[in-house]
C-alpha atoms as a PDB file:
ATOM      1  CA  UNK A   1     162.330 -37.079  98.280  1.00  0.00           C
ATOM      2  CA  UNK A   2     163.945 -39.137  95.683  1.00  0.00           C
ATOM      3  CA  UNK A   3     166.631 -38.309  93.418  1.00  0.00           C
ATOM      4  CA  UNK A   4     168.445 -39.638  90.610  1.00  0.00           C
ATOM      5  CA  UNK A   5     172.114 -38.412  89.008  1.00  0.00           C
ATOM      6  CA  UNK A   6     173.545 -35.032  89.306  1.00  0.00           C
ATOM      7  CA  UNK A   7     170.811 -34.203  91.745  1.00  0.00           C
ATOM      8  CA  UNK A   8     171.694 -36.664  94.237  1.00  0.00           C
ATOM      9  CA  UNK A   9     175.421 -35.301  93.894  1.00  0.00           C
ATOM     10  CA  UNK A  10     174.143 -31.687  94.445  1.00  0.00           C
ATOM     11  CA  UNK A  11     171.539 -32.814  97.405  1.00  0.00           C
ATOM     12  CA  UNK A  12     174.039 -35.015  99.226  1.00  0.00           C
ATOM     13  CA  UNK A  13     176.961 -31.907  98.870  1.00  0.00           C
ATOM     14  CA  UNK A  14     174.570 -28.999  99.945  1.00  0.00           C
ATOM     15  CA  UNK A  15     171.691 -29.975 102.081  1.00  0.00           C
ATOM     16  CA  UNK A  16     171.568 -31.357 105.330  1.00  0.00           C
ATOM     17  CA  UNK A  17     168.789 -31.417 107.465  1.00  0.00           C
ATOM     18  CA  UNK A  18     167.133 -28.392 108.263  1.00  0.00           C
ATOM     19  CA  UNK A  19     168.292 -27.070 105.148  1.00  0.00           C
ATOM     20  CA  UNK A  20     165.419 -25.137 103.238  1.00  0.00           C
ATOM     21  CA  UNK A  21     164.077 -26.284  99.883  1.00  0.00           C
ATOM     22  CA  UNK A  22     161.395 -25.658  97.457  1.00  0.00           C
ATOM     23  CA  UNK A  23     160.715 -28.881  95.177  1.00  0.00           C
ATOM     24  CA  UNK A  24     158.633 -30.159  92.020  1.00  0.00           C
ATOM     25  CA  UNK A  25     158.038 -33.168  90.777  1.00  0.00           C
ATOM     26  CA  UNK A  26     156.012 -36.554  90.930  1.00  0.00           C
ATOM     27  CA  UNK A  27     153.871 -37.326  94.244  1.00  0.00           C
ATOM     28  CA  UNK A  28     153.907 -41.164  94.528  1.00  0.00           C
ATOM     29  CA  UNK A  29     151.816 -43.391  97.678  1.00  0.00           C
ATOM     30  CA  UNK A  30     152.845 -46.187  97.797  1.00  0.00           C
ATOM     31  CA  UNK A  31     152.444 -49.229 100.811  1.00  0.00           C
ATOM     32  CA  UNK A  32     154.805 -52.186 101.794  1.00  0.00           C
ATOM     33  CA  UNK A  33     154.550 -55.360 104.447  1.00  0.00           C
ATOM     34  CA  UNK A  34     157.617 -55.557 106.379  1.00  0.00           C
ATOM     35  CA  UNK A  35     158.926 -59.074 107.553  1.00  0.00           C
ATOM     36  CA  UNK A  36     156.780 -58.926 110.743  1.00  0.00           C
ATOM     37  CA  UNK A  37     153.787 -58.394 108.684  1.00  0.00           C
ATOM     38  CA  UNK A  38     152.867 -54.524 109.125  1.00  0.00           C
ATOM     39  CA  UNK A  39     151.274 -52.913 106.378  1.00  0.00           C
ATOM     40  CA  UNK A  40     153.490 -49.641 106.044  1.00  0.00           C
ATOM     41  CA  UNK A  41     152.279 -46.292 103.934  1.00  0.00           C
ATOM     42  CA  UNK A  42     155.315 -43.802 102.275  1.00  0.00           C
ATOM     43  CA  UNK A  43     154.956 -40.751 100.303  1.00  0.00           C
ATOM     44  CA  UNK A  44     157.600 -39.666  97.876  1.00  0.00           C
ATOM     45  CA  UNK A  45     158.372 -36.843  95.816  1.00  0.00           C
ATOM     46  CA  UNK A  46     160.597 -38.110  92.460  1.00  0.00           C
ATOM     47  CA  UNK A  47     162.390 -34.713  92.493  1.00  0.00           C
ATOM     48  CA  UNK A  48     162.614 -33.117  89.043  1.00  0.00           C
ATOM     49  CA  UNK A  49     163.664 -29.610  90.052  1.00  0.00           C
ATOM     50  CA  UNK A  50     165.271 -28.239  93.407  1.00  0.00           C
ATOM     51  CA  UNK A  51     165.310 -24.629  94.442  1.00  0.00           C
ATOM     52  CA  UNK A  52     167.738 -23.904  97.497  1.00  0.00           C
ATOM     53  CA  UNK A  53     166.623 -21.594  99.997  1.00  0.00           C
ATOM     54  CA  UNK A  54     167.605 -19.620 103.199  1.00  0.00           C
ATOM     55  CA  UNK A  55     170.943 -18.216 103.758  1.00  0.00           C
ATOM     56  CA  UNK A  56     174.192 -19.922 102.702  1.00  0.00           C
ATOM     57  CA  UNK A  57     176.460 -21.285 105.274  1.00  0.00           C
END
């Protein structure tokens, strides 16, 4: 997940991991060569909403 702004502010206060969320926004693949060489593959979601689920602690 990506975020950008207020969400990042709200994401790194309330969630942690476990937490449950329901997200939209952009699916992006992308691929990268690290130092050694490897080819690697990552999929990210460039949040534009974020719905906060479960119970609160």
């Amino acid at each position: 997940m990506v975020a950008w702004g207020k969400k990042v502010e709200i994401t790194e206060s309330y969630l942690k991991k476990g937490s449950e969320v329901a997200v939209q926004g952009k699916l992006a693949n992308r691929s990268y060569e690290t130092p050694t060489g490897e080819k690697r593959y990552v999929s990210e979601i460039s949040l534009n909403e974020l719905l906060m689920l479960g119970k609160k602690d």
